[in-house]
Protein backbone atom coordinates (compact mmCIF):
# COMPACT_ATOMS: atom_id res chain seq x y z
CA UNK A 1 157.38 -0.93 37.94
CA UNK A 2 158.98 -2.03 34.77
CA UNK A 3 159.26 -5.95 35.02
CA UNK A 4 161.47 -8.28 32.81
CA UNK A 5 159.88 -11.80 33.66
CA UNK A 6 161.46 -15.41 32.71
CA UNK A 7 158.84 -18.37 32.50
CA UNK A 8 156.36 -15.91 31.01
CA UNK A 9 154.63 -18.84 29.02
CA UNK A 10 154.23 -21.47 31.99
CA UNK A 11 151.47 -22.37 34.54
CA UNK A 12 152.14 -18.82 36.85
CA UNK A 13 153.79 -17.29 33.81
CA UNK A 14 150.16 -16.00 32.33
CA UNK A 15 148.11 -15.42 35.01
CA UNK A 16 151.01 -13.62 36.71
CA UNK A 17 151.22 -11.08 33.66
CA UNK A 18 147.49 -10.37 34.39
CA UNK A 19 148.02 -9.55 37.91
CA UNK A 20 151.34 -7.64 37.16
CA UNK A 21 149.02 -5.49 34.42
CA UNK A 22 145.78 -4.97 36.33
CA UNK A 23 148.02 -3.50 39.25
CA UNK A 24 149.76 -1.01 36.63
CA UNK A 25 153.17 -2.86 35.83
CA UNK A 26 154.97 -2.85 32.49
CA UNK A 27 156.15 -6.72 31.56
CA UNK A 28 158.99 -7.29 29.61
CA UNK A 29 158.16 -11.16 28.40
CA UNK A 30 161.07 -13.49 28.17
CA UNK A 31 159.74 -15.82 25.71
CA UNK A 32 162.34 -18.82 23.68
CA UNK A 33 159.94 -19.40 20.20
CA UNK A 34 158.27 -16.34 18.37
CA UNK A 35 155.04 -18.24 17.60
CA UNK A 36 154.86 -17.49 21.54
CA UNK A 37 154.62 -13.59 21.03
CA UNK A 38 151.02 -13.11 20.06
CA UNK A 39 149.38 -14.80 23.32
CA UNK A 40 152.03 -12.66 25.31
CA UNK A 41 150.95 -9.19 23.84
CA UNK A 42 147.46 -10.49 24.00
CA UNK A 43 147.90 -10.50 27.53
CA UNK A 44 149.36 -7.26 27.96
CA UNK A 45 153.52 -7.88 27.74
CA UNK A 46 155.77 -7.24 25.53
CA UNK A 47 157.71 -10.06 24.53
CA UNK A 48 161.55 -9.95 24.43
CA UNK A 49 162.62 -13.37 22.75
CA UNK A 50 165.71 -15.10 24.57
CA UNK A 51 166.81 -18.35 25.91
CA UNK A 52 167.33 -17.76 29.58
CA UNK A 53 169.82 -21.33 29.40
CA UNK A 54 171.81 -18.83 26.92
CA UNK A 55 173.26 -16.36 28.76
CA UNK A 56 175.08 -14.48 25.61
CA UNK A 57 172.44 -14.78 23.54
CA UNK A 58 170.08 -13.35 26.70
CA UNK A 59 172.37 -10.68 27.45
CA UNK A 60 171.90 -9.26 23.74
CA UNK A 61 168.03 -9.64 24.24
CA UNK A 62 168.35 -7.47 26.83
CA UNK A 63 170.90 -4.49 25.98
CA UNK A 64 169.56 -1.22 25.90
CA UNK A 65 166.26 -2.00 28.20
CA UNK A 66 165.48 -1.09 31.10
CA UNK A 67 163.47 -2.69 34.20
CA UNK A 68 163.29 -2.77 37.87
CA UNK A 69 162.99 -6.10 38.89
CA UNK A 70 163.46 -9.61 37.72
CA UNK A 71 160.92 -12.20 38.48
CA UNK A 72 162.31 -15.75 37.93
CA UNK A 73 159.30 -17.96 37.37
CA UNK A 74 160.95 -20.63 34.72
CA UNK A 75 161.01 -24.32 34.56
CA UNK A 76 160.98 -26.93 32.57
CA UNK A 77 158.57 -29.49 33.76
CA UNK A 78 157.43 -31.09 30.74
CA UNK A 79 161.33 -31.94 29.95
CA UNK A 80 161.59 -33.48 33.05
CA UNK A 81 162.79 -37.65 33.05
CA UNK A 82 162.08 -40.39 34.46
CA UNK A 83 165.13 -40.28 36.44
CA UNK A 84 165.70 -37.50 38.45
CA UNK A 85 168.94 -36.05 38.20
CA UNK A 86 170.97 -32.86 39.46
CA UNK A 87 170.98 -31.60 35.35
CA UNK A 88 167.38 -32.09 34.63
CA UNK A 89 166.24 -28.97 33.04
CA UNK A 90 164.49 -27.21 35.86
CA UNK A 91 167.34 -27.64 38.26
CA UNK A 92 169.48 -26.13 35.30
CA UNK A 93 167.31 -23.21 35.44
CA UNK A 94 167.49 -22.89 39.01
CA UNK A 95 171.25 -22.82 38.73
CA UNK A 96 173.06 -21.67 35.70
CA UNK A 97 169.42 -19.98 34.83
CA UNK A 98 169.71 -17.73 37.82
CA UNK A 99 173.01 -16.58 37.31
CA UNK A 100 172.18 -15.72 33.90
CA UNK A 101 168.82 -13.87 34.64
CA UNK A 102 171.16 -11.96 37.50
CA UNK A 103 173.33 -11.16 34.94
CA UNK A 104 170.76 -9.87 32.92
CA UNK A 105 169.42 -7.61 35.82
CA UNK A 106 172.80 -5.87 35.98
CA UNK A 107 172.46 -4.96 32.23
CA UNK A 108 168.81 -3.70 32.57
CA UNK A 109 169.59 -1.74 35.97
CA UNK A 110 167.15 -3.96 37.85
CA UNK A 111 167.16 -3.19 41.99
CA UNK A 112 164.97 -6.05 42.49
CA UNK A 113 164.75 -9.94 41.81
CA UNK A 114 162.42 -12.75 42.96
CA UNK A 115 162.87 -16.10 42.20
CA UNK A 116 160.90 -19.12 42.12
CA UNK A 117 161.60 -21.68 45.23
CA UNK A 118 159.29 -24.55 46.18
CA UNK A 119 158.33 -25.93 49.84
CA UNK A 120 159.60 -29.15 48.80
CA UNK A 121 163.23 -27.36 49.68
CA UNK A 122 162.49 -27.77 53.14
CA UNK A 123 163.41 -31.88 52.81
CA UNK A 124 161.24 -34.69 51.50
CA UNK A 125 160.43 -36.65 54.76
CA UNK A 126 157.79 -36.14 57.63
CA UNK A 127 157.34 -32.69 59.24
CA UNK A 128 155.10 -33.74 61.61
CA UNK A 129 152.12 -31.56 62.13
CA UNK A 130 153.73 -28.48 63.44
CA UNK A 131 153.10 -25.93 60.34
CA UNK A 132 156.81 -25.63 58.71
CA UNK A 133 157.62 -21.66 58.72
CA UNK A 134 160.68 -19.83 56.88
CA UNK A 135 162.81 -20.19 59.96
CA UNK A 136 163.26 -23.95 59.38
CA UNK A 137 166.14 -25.66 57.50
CA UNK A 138 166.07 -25.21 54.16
CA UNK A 139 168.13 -27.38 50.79
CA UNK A 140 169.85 -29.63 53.15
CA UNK A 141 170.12 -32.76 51.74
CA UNK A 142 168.74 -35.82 53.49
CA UNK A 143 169.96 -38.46 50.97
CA UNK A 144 166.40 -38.72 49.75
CA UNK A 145 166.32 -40.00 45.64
CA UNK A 146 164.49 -36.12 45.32
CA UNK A 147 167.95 -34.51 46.83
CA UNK A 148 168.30 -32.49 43.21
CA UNK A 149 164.96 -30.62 43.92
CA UNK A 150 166.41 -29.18 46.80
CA UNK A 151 169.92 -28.38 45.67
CA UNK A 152 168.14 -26.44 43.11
CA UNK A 153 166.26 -24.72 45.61
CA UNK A 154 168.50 -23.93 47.26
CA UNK A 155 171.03 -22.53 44.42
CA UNK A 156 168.72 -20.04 43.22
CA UNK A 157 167.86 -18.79 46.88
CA UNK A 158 172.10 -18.41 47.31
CA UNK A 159 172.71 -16.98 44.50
CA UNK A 160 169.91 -14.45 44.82
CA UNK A 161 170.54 -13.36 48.90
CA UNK A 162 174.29 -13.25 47.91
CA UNK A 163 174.20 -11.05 44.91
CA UNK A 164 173.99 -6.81 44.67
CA UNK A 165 170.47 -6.63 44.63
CA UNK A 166 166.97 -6.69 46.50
CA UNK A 167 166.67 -10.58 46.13
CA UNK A 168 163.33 -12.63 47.15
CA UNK A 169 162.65 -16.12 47.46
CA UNK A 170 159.12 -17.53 46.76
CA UNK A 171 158.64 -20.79 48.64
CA UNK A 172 155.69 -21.72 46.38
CA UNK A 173 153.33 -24.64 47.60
CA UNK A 174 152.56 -27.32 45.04
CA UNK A 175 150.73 -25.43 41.75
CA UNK A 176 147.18 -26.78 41.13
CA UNK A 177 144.47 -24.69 38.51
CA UNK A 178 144.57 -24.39 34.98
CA UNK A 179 147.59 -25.44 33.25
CA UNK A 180 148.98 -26.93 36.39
CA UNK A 181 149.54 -29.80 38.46
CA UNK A 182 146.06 -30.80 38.70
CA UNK A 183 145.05 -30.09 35.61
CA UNK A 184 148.27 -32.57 34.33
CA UNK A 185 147.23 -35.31 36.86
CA UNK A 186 143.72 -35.25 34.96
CA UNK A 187 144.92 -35.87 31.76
CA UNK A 188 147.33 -38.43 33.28
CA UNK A 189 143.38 -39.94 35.16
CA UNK A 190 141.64 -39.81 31.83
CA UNK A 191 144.50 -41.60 29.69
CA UNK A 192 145.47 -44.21 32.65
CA UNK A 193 144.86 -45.01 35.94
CA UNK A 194 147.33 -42.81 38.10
CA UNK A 195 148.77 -44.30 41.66
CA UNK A 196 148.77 -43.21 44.79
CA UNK A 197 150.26 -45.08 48.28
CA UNK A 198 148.10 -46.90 50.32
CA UNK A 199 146.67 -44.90 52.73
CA UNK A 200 146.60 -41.75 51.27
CA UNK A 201 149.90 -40.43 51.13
CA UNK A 202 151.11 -37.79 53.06
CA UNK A 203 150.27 -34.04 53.97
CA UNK A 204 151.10 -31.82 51.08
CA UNK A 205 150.74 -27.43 50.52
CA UNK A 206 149.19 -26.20 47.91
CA UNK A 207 148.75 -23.22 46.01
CA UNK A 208 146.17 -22.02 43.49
CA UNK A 209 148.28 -19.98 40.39
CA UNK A 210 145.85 -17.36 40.26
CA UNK A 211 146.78 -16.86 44.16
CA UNK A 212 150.48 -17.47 43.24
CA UNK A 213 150.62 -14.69 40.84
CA UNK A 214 148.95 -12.50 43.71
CA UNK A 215 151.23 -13.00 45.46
CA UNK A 216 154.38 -12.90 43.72
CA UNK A 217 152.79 -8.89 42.90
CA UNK A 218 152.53 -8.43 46.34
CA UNK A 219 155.91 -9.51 47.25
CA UNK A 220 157.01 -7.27 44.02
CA UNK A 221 155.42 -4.47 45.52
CA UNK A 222 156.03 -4.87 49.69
CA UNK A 223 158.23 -7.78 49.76
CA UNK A 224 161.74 -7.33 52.45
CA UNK A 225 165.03 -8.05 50.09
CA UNK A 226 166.57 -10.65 51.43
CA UNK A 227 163.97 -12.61 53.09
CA UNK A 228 161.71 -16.23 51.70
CA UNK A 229 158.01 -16.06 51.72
CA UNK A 230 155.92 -19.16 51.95
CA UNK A 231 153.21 -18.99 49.78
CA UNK A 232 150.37 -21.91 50.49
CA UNK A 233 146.63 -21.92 51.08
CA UNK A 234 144.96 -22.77 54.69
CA UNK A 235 144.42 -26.18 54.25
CA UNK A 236 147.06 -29.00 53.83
CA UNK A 237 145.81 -32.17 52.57
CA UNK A 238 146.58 -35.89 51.92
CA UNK A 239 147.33 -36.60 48.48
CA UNK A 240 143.72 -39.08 48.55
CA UNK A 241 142.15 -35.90 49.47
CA UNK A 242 143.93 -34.06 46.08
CA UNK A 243 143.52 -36.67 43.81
CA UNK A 244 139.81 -37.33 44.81
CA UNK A 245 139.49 -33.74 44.51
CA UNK A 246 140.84 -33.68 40.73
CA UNK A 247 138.70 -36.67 39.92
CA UNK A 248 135.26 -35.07 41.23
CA UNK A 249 136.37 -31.75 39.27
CA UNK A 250 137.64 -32.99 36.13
CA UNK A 251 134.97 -36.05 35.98
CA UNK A 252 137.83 -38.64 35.52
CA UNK A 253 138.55 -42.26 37.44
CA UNK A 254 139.74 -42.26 40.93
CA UNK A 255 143.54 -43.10 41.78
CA UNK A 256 144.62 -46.93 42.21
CA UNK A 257 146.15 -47.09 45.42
CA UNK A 258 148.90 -48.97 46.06
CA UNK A 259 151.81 -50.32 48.46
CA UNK A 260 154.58 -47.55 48.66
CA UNK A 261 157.48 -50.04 47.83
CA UNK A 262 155.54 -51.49 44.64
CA UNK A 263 155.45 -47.35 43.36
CA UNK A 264 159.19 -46.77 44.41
CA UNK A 265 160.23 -49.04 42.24
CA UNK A 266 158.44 -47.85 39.29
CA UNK A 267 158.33 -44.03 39.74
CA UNK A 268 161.12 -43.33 42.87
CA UNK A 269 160.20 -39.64 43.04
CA UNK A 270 156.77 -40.05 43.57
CA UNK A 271 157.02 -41.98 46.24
CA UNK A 272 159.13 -39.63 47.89
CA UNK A 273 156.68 -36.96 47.12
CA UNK A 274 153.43 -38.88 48.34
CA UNK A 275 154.96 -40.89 50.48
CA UNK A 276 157.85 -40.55 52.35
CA UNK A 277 156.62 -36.97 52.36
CA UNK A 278 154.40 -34.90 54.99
CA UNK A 279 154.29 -31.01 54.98
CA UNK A 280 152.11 -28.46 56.59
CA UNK A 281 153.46 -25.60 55.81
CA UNK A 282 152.70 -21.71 57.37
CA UNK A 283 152.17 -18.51 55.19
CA UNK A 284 152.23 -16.37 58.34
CA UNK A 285 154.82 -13.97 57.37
CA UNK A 286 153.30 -13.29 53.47
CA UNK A 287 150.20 -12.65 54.67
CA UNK A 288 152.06 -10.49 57.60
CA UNK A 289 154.54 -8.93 55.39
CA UNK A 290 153.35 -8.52 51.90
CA UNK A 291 149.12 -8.05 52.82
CA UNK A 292 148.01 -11.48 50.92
CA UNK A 293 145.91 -13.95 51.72
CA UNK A 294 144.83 -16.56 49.25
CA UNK A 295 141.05 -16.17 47.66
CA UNK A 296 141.38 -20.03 47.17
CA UNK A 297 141.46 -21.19 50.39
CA UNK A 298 141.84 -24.67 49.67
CA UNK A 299 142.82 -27.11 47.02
CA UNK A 300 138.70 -28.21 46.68
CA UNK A 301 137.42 -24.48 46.75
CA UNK A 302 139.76 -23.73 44.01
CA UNK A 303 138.61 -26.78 41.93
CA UNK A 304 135.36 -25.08 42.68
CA UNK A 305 133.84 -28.26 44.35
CA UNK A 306 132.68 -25.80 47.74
CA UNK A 307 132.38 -22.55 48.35
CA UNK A 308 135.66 -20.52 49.03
């Protein structure tokens, strides 16, 4: 297939145009800055330079090309706050971003779109340990201080089930693997001593990018419009057991634990992440529907700390 793809410069962005290449896809690159075009065509796109955030400006990008599918992999992390808000960037590109990128599959004659969605959407409190699976509630808020995350979950999935096309959402576990979470909690260990809650947090997915880009190719490729994958590895761990992990791969200082009320008041979202948090989550119906499994089977054998 012909492939237009937004976040083309991010964590998934690059080793998702290797998969999409090595499996015989043409990538169309969205890409903001010029400077960014080289890498891109180094990796096998071809780089189309727009602003997803401007949908005129897009739309021009875009006239007179033509693609099959949309994959909406953009965020904004590194513009992110310290206060979490309903317009932080990556909730803007969950929600005006995915009606523009819709837009923009109209003018390309796209029949398919996935989007980026996050297992955080299912609510920011304690699952328990039955394994979470696409049938459960999903972007309701629980008036948790993290309620944006899942209102922009949840208005990319909307927009994409509602609108004239194939539309998939990708519940992605938490990203860890080069240019990802874990590598940014490193630099975080080797410049400061990072925090964690006493006791080791709670039970967190996780998802190596290299198995995140597999599967976002499989979904391409076999996915069911309409429907959400989860896409996690086979072992959900405490956030001790992550953060140890990081610190034995990257060589860095362990985490500081401390009380969950003393990090609240300093960094609210974390604490609802770590804390208030616990997630198992299933990827029964990817590896069902789309033929995936994960190489990286957990969050230390994709560190490369044991054996896979």
């Amino acid at each position: 297939m012909r492939v237009l793809l937004a976040g083309a410069t991010g964590a998934i962005g690059r080793p998702l145009i290797a998969a999409l290449t090595e499996r015989g896809h043409q990538v169309l690159a969205l890409a903001r800055r010029p400077e960014s075009h080289g890498p891109l065509r180094d990796l096998g796109a071809e780089p189309v330079t727009a602003d997803v955030m401007d949908r005129d400006g897009l739309l021009r990008a875009v006239r007179g090309l033509r693609a099959d599918a949309v994959l909406h992999e953009a965020t904004a992390l590194k513009g992110v706050g310290r206060k979490l808000t309903a317009d932080d960037p990556t909730n803007a590109l969950r929600d005006k971003g995915t009606a523009h990128l819709l837009a923009a599959a109209e003018v390309v004659g796209a029949h398919r779109f996935l989007t980026q969605s996050l297992i955080t959407g299912y609510g920011y409190f304690d699952h328990g340990d039955r394994p979470v699976t696409e049938d459960d509630p999903f972007g309701v808020a629980t008036g948790s201080y993290a309620d944006p995350v899942l209102a922009g979950c949840r208005a990319t999935e909307e927009q994409v089930f509602a609108a004239d096309i194939e539309g998939i959402a990708l519940r992605y576990g938490l990203f860890y693997g080069p240019n990802a979470f874990s590598d940014m909690f490193a630099g975080l260990m080797r410049k400061r001593t990072p925090v964690l809650p006493v006791g080791g947090g709670g039970y967190a997915s996780w998802i190596h990018v290299a198995d995140a880009a597999n599967a976002t190719v499989a979904a391409l490729e076999n996915g069911r419009g309409g429907a959400a994958y989860n896409i996690v590895d086979d072992e959900p761990i405490t956030w001790r057991q992550f953060v140890d992990a990081v610190a034995a791969a990257h060589h860095t200082p362990r985490a500081l634990a401390l009380p969950t009320w003393l990090i609240r008041l300093t960094v609210p979202y974390l604490a609802c992440l770590m804390s208030d948090t616990s997630i198992r989550v299933s990827s029964e119906r990817a590896r069902r529907e789309l033929n995936w499994a994960p190489v990286h089977r957990s969050v230390p054998a994709g560190l490369g700390l044991v054996a896979r």
